[in-house]
Protein backbone atom coordinates (compact mmCIF):
# COMPACT_ATOMS: atom_id res chain seq x y z
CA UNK A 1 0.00 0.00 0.00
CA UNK A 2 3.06 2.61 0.87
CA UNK A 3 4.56 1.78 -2.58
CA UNK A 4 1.16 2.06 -4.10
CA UNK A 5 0.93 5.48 -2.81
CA UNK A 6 4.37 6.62 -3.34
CA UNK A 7 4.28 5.68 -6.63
CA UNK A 8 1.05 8.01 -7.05
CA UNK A 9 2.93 11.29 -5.38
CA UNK A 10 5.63 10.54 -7.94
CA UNK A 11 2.62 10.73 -10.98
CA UNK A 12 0.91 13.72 -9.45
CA UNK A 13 4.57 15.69 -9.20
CA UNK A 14 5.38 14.62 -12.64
CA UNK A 15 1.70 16.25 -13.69
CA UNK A 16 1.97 19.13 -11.90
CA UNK A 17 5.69 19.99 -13.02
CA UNK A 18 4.04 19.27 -16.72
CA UNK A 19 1.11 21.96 -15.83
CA UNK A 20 3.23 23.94 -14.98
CA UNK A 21 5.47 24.16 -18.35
CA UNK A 22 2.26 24.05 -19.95
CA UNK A 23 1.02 26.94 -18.35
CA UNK A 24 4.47 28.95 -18.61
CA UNK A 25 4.56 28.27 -22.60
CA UNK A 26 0.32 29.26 -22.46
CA UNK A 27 0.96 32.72 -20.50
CA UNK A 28 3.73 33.43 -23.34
CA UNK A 29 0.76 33.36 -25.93
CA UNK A 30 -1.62 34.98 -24.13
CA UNK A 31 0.23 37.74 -23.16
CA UNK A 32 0.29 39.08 -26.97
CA UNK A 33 -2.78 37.43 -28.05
CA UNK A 34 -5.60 39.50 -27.58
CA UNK A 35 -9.17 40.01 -29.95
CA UNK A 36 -10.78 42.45 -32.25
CA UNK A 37 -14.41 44.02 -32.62
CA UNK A 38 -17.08 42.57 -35.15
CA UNK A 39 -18.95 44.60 -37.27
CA UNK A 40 -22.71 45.00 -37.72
CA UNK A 41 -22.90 42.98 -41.26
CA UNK A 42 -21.69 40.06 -40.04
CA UNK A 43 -25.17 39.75 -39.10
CA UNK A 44 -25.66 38.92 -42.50
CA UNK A 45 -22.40 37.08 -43.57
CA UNK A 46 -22.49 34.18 -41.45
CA UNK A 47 -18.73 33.13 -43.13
CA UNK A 48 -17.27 36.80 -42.08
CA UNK A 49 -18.64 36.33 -37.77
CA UNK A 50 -16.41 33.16 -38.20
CA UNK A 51 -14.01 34.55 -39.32
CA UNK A 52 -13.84 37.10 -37.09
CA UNK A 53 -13.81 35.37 -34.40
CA UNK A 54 -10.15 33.79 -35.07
CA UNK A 55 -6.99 34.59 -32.64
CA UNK A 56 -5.03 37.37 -33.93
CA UNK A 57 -1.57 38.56 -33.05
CA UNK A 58 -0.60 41.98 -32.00
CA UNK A 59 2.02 44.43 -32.59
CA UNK A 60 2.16 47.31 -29.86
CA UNK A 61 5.18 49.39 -30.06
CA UNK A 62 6.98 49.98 -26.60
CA UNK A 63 5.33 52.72 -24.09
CA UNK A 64 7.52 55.83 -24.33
CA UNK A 65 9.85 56.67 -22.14
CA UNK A 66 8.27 59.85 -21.33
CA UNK A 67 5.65 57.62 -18.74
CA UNK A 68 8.45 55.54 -17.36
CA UNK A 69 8.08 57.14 -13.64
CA UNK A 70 9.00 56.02 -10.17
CA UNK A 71 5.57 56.26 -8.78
CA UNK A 72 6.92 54.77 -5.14
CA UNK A 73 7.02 58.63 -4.01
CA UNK A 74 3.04 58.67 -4.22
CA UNK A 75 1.87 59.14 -0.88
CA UNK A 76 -0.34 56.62 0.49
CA UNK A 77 -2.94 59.02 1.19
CA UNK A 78 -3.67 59.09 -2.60
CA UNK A 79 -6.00 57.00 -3.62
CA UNK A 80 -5.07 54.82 -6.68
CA UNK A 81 -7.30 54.48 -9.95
CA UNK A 82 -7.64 50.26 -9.17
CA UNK A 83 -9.21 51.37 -5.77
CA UNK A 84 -11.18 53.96 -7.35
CA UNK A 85 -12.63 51.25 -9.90
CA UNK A 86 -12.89 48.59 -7.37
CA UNK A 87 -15.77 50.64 -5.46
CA UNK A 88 -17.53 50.79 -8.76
CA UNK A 89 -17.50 47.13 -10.16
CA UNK A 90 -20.81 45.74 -10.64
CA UNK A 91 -20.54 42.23 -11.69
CA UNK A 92 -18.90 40.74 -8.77
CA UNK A 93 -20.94 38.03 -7.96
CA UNK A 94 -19.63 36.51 -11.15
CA UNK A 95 -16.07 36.24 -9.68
CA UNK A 96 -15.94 33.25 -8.20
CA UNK A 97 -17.26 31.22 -11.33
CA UNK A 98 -14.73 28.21 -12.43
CA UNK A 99 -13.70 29.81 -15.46
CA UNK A 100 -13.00 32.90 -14.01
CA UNK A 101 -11.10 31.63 -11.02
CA UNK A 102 -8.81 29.95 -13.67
CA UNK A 103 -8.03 32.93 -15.69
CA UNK A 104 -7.38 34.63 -12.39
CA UNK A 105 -4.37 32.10 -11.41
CA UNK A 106 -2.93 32.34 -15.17
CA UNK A 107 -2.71 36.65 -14.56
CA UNK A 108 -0.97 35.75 -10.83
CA UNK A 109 1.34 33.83 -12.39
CA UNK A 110 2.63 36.41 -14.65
CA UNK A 111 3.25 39.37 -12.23
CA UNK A 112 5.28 41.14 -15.00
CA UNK A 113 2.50 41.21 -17.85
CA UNK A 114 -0.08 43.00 -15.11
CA UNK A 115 2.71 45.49 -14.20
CA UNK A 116 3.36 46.14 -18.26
CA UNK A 117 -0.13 46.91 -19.50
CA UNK A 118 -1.35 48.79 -16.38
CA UNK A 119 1.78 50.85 -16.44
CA UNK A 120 0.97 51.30 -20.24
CA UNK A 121 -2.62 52.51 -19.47
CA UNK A 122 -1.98 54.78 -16.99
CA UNK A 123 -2.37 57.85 -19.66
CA UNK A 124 -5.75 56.52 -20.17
CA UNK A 125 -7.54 55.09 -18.23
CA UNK A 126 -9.05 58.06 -15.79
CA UNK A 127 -10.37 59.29 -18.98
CA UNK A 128 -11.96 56.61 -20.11
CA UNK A 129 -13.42 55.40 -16.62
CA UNK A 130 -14.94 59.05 -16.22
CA UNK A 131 -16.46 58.64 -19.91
CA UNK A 132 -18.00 54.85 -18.65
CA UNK A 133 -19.03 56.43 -15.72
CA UNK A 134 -20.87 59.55 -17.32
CA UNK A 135 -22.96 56.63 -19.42
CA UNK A 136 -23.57 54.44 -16.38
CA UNK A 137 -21.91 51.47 -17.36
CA UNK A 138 -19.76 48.80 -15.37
CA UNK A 139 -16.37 50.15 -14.60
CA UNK A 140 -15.08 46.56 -15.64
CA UNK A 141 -15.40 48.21 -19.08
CA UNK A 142 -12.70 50.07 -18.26
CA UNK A 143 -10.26 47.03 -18.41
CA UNK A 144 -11.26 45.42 -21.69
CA UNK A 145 -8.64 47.31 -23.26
CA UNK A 146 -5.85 45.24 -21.38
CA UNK A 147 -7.47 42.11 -23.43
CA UNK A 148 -8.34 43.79 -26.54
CA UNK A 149 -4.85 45.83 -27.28
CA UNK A 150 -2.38 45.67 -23.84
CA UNK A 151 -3.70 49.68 -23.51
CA UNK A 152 -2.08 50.71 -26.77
CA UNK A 153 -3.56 52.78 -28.76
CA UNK A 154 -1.63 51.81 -32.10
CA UNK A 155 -2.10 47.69 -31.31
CA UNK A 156 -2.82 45.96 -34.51
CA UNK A 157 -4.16 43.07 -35.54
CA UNK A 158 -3.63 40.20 -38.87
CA UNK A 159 -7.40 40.69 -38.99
CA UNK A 160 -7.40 44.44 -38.98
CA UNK A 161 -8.48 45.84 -36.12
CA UNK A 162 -7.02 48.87 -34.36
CA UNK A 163 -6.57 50.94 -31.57
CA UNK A 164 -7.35 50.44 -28.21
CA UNK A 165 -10.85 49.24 -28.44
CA UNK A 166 -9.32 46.68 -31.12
CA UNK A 167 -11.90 47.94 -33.91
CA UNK A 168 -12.55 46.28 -37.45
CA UNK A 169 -12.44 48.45 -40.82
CA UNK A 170 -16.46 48.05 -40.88
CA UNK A 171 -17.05 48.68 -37.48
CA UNK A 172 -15.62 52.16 -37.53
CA UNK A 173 -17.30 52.80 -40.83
CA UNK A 174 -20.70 51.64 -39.05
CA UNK A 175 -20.12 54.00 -36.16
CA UNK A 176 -18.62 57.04 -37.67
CA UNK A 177 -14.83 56.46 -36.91
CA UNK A 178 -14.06 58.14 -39.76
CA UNK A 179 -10.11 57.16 -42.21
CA UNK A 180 -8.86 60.03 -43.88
CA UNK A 181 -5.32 61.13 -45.38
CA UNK A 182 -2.87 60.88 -42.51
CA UNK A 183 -5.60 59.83 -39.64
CA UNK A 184 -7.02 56.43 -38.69
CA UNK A 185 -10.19 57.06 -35.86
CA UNK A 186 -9.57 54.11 -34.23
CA UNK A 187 -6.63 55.33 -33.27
CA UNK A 188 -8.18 58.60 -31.91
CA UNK A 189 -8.65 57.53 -28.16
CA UNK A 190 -11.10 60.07 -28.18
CA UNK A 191 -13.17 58.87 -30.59
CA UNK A 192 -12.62 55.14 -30.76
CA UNK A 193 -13.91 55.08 -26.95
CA UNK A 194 -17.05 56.91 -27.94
CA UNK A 195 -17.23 54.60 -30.22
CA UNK A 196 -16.60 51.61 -28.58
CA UNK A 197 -18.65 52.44 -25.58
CA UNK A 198 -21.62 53.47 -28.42
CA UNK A 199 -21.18 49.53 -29.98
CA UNK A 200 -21.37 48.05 -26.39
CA UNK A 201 -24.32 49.89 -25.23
CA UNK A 202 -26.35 48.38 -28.39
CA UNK A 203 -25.21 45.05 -27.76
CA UNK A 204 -26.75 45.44 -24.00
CA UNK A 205 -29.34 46.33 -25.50
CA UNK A 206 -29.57 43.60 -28.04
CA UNK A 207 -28.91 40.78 -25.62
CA UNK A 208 -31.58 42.28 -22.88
CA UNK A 209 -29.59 43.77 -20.86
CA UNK A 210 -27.02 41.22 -19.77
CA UNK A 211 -23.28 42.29 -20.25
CA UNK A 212 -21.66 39.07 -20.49
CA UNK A 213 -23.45 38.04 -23.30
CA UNK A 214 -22.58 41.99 -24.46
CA UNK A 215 -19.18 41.33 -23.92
CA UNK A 216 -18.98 37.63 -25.83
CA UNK A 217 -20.81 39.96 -28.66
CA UNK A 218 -17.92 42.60 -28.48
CA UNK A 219 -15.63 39.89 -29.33
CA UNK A 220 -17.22 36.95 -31.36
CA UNK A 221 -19.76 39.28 -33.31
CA UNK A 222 -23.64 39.51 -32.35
CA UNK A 223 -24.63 36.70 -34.82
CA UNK A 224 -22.13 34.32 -33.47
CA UNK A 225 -24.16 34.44 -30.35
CA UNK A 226 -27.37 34.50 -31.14
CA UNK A 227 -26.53 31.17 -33.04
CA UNK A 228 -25.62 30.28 -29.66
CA UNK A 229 -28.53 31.04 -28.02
CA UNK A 230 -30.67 29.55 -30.09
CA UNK A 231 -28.70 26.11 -30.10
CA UNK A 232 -28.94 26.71 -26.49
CA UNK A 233 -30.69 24.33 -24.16
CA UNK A 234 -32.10 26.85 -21.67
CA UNK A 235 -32.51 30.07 -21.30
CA UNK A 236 -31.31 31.32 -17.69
CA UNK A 237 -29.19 34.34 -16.00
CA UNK A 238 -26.37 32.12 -16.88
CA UNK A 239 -26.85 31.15 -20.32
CA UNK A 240 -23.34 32.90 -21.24
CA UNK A 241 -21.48 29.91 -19.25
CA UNK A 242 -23.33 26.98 -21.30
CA UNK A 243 -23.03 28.31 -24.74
CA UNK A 244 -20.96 26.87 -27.49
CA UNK A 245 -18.57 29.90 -28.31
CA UNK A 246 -15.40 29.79 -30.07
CA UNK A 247 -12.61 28.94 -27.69
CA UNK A 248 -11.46 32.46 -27.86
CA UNK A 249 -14.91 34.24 -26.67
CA UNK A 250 -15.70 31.48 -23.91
CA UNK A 251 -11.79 32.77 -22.41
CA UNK A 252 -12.31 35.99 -23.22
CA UNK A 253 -15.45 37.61 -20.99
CA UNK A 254 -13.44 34.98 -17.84
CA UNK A 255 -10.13 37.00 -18.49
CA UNK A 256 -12.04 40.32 -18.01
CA UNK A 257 -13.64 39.14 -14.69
CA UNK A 258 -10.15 37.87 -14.02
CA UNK A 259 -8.31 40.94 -13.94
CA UNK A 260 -11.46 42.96 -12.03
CA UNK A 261 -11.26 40.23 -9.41
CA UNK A 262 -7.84 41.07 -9.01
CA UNK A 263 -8.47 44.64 -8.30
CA UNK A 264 -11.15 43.98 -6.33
CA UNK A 265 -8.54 42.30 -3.99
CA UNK A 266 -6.47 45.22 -2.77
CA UNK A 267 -3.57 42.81 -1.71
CA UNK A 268 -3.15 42.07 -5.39
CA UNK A 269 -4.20 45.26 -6.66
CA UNK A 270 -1.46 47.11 -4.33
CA UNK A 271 1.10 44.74 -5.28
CA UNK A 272 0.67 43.87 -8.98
CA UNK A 273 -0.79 46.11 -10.66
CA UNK A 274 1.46 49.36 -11.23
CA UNK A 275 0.13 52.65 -9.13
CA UNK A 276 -1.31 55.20 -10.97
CA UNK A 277 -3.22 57.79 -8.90
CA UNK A 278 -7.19 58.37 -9.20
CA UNK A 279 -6.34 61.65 -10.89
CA UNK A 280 -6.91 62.83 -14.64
CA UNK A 281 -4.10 63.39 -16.36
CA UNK A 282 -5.55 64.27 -19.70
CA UNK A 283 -7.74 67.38 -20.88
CA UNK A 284 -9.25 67.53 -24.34
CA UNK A 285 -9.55 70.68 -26.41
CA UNK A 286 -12.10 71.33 -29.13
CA UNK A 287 -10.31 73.10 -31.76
CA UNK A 288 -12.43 75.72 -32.85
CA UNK A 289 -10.07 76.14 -36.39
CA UNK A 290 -7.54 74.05 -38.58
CA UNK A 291 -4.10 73.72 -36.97
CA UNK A 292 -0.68 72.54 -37.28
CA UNK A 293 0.30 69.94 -34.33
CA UNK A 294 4.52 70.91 -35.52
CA UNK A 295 3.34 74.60 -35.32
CA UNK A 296 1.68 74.13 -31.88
CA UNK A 297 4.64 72.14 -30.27
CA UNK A 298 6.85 74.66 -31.74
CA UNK A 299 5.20 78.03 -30.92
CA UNK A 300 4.03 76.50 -26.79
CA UNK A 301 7.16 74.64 -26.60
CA UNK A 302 5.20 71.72 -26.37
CA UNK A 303 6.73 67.93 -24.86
CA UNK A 304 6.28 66.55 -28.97
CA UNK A 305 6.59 62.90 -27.18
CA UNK A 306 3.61 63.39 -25.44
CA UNK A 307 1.35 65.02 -27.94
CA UNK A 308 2.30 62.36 -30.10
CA UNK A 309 1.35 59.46 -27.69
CA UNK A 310 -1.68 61.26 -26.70
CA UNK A 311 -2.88 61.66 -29.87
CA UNK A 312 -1.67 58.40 -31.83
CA UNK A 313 -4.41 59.04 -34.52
CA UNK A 314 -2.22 62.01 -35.87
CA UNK A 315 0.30 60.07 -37.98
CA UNK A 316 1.94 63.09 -39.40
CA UNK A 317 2.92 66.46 -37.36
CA UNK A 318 2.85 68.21 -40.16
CA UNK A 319 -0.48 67.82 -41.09
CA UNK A 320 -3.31 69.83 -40.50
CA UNK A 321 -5.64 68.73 -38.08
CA UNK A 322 -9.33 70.10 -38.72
CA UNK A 323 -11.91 72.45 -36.70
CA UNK A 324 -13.70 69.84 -34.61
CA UNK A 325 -11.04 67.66 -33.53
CA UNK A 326 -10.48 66.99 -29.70
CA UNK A 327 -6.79 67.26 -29.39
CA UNK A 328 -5.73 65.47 -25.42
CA UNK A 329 -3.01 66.73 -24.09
CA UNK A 330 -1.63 66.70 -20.31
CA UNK A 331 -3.92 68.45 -18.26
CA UNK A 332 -1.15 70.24 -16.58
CA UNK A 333 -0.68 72.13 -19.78
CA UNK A 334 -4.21 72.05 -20.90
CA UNK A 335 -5.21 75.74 -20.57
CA UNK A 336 -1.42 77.11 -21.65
CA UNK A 337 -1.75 75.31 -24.65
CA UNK A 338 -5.61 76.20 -25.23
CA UNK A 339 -4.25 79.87 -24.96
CA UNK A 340 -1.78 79.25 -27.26
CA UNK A 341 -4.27 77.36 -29.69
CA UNK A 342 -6.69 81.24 -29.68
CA UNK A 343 -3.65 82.97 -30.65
CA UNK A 344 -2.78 80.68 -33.72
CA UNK A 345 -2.99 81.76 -37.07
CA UNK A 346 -5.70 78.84 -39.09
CA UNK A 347 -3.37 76.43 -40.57
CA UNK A 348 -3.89 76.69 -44.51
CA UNK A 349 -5.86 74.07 -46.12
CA UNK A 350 -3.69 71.03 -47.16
CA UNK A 351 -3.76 69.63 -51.16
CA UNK A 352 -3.18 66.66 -52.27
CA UNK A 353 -2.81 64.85 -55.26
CA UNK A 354 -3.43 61.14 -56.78
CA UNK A 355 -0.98 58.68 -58.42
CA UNK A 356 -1.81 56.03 -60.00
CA UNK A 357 1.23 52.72 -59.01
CA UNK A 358 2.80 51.61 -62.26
CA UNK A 359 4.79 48.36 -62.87
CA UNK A 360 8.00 48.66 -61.23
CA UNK A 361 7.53 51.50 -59.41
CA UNK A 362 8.41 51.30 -55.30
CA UNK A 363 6.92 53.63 -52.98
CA UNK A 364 11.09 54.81 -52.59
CA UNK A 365 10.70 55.59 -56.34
CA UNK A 366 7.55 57.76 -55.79
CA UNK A 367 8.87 59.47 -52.76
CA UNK A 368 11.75 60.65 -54.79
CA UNK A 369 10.24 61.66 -57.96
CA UNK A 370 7.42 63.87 -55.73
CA UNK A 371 10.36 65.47 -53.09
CA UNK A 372 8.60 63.71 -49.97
CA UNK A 373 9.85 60.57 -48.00
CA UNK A 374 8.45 57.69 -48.00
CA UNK A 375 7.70 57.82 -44.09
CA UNK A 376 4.94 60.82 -44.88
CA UNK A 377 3.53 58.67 -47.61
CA UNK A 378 2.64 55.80 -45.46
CA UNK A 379 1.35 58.09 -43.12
CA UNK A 380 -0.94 59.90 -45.43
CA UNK A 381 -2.32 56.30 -46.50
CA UNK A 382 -2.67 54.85 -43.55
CA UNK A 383 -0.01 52.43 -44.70
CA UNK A 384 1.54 49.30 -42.73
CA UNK A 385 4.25 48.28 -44.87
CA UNK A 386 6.21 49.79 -48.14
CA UNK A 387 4.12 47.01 -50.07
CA UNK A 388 2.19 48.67 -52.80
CA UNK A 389 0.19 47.14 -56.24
CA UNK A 390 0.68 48.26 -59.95
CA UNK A 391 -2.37 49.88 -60.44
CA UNK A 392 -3.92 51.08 -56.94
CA UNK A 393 -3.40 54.83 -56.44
CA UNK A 394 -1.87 56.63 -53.59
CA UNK A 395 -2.68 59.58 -52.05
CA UNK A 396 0.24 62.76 -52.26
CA UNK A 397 0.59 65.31 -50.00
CA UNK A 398 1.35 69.01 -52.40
CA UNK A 399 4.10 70.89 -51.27
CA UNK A 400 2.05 73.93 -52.57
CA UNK A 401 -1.37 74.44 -52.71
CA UNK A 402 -2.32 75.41 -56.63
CA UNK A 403 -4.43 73.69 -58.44
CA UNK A 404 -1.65 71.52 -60.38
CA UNK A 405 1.73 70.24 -59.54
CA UNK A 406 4.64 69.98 -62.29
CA UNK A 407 5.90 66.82 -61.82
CA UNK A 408 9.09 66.11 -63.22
CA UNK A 409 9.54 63.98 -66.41
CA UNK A 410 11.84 60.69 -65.92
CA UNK A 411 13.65 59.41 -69.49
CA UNK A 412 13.95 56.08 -67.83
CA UNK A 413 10.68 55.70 -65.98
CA UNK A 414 7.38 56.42 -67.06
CA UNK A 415 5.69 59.65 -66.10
CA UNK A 416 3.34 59.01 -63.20
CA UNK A 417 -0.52 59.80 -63.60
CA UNK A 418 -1.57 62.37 -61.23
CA UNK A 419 -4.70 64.30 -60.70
CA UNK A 420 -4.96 67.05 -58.17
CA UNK A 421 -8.09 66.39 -55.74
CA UNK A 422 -9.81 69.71 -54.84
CA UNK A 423 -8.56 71.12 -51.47
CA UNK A 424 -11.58 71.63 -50.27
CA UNK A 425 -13.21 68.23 -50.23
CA UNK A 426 -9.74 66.24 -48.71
CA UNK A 427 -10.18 62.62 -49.83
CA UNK A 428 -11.28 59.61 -47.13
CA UNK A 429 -9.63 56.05 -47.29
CA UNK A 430 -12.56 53.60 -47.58
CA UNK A 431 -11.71 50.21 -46.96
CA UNK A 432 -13.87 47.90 -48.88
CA UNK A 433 -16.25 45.65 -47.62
CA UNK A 434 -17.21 42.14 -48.67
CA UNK A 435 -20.50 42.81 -50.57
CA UNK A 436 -19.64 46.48 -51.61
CA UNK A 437 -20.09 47.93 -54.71
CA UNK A 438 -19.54 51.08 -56.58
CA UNK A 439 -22.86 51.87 -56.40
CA UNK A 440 -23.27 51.38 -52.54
CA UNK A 441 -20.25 53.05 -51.94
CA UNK A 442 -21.43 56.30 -53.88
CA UNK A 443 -24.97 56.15 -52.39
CA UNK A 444 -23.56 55.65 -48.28
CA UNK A 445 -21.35 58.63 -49.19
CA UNK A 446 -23.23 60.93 -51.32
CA UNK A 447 -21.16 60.87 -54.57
CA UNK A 448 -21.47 59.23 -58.00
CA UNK A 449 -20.36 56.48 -59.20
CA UNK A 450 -18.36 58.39 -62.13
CA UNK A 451 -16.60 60.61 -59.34
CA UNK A 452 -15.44 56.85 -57.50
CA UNK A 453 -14.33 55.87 -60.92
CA UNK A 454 -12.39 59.57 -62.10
CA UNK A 455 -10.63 60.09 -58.88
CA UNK A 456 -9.37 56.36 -58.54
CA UNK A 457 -8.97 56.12 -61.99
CA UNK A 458 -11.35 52.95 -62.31
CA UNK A 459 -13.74 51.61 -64.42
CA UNK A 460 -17.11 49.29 -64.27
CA UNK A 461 -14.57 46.12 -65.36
CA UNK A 462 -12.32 46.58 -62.49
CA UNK A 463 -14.09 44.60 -59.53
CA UNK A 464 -13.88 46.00 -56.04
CA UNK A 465 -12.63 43.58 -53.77
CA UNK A 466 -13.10 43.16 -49.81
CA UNK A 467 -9.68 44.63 -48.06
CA UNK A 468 -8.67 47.33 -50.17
CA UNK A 469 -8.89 51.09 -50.56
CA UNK A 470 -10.23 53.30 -52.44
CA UNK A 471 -10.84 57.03 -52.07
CA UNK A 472 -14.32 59.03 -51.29
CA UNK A 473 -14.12 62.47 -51.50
């Protein structure tokens, strides 16, 4: 009997050394696997929810160094953000669930990757907590983020999605995040959290109030589950637990539980998670008139690091930014810089012009021939790579803002096509949808057809197809 039972100690410490590699080599992928938003027609493409609902990997540049602090000097009459969300959680009860418990031990055991992406949000999330609270939803909203992008508001996905709030192409064209020359919405943490607080509030709605089933929405697509629900069994306060989600979704409402459960425990939220203080440190302005960001950090002497992080949407300094735009800057510097901001000249309207990609031409080639680098023209087309296609246009930002450009003739190259695109009516990046025509696209943005084909120089036997861009004016 003692041998019997030796020899089962030996099998259980040879299983739970195994778990344990297992679970090492498992935190390693979940630490830079995180999810992406669905959009609204995937309730009619049944293909496109599963395919949204894949694992995608991430790529999140590093945190500046301008928000590498010491925080240990905050007094410890300060209260800290995790406290300040811990008071407001509302789905507690839901903590001790199986799942959740699990997810929980998996974050313990990787003390660095809660210290990395709290540290990382500590520019914003006050600002987006306030905005949850102002709509009276669950502060656990407030830590999606850390699954969706690691709180970075560049994170990218192999599907597509951006930005903090991890948000597909057709999402942000379904809720107004708009893609212009030079700016990406999603990247906009003003707007993408409008946005992605707007997309979760009609998913409560959709699923009758219940936020898990909200949150498995967020993240599988709304179709997904409602296939779910009506394969389902029964119909209870629990039904998220018992449905048959992709792997992904049924780990990925457990992980956000996870991490609030940890806060909720002010041991672990004092120890592990990295101290920010329940204080805003971001202000928005309205600009009331066009501006240069370069001009601005120039003329106010401006920390160019930090406007830049602040405002990741704004891909080129350079660039104009328009009347309208909510520009977030330290709140320490908020009404110096709003000062400076009345007493700016309006930044001239930018022009741009059109090329069409020939054969052999490489975006080096085409920053050369137009004086411009090839840094600004990924930039202005929201570009991810120096990859471009014979026959796709670009968009060119004009050195000068008449109505054509002299561009200089090449003996050995042929001479680029290029069409100057009024300065009034600055072209938008449309990414194209699976089931998009022409047509639709003219009709959802209140052109023509003709004007879709003469400013991408087109024509009715050139097929759109899902994934690429064209440009709406």
């Amino acid at each position: 009997s003692i041998y019997i039972v030796s020899l089962c100690f030996a099998a259980m410490e040879e299983w739970v050394l195994n778990k344990n590699v297992l679970m090492v080599f498992s935190l390693a992928f979940f630490a830079i696997g995180c999810t992406h938003t669905p959009t609204n027609a995937d309730l009619d493409n049944s293909a496109h929810t599963d395919a949204i609902a894949q694992k995608a990997d991430f790529i999140s540049p590093l945190l500046s160094d301008s928000f590498d602090k010491d925080f240990s000097a905050i007094s410890n009459s300060n209260q800290l953000i995790w406290h300040h969300i811990e008071n407001k959680l509302e789905l507690t009860k839901l903590y001790d669930h199986p799942r959740v418990i699990l997810q929980k031990h998996k974050f313990l055991n990787d003390s660095d990757y809660l210290d990395i992406v709290t540290k990382r949000s500590e520019p914003f999330i006050h600002f987006i907590l306030s905005e949850i609270e102002n709509r009276q939803m669950p502060a656990e909203l407030a830590i999606l983020p850390i699954i969706e992008s690691g709180y970075h508001p560049r994170a990218r996905s192999r599907a597509k999605a951006e930005g903090l709030w991890q948000i597909m192409p057709y999402t942000a064209k379904d809720l107004g995040l708009k893609r212009s020359v030079g700016y990406d919405g999603r990247h906009d943490v003003y707007a993408s959290t409008s946005a992605a607080l707007d997309y979760l509030a009609q998913m409560y709605k959709k699923f009758d109030g219940d936020w898990l089933l909200a949150l498995a929405a967020y993240n599988a697509g709304p179709q997904r589950v409602k296939r779910a629900l009506k394969n389902a069994s029964a119909r209870d306060e629990n039904v998220y637990w018992g449905l048959r989600l992709p792997r992904e979704t049924r780990e990925y409402v457990p992980k956000i539980l996870a991490l609030c459960a940890i806060i909720k425990d002010k041991e672990f939220s004092s120890t592990l998670l990295h101290p920010i203080e329940d204080a805003p440190y971001l202000a928005t302005i309205e600009l009331s008139k066009r501006i240069s960001p370069a001009k601005l950090i120039q003329t106010a002497a401006a920390n160019e690091t930090e406007i830049k992080l602040l405002n990741p949407a704004i891909r080129n300094l350079n660039t104009p930014i328009p009347a309208g735009y909510h520009l977030m800057v330290p709140k320490r510097d908020a009404e110096f810089l709003a000062l400076a901001i009345d007493n700016m000249q309006e930044a001239p309207q930018p022009s741009w012009a059109k090329h069409k990609i020939n054969r052999g031409e490489s975006l080096s080639s085409i920053a050369r021939r137009y004086g411009t680098t090839i840094r600004t023209l990924r930039e202005a087309n929201n570009m991810h790579s120096n990859t471009i296609v014979a026959g796709r246009s670009l968009v060119i930002p004009l050195k000068q803002t008449h109505s054509t450009e002299e561009v200089p003739a090449s003996a050995k190259t042929k001479s680029p096509v290029v069409e100057t695109i009024s300065t009034i009516n600055v072209p938008y990046i449309y990414v194209v949808a699976m089931g998009d025509s022409f047509w639709k696209i003219a009709n959802r943005n209140n052109t023509t057809v003709q004007r879709l084909f003469e400013i991408n120089g087109r024509s009715a036997d050139q097929p759109l197809q899902p994934g690429e861009t064209i440009l709406v004016d």
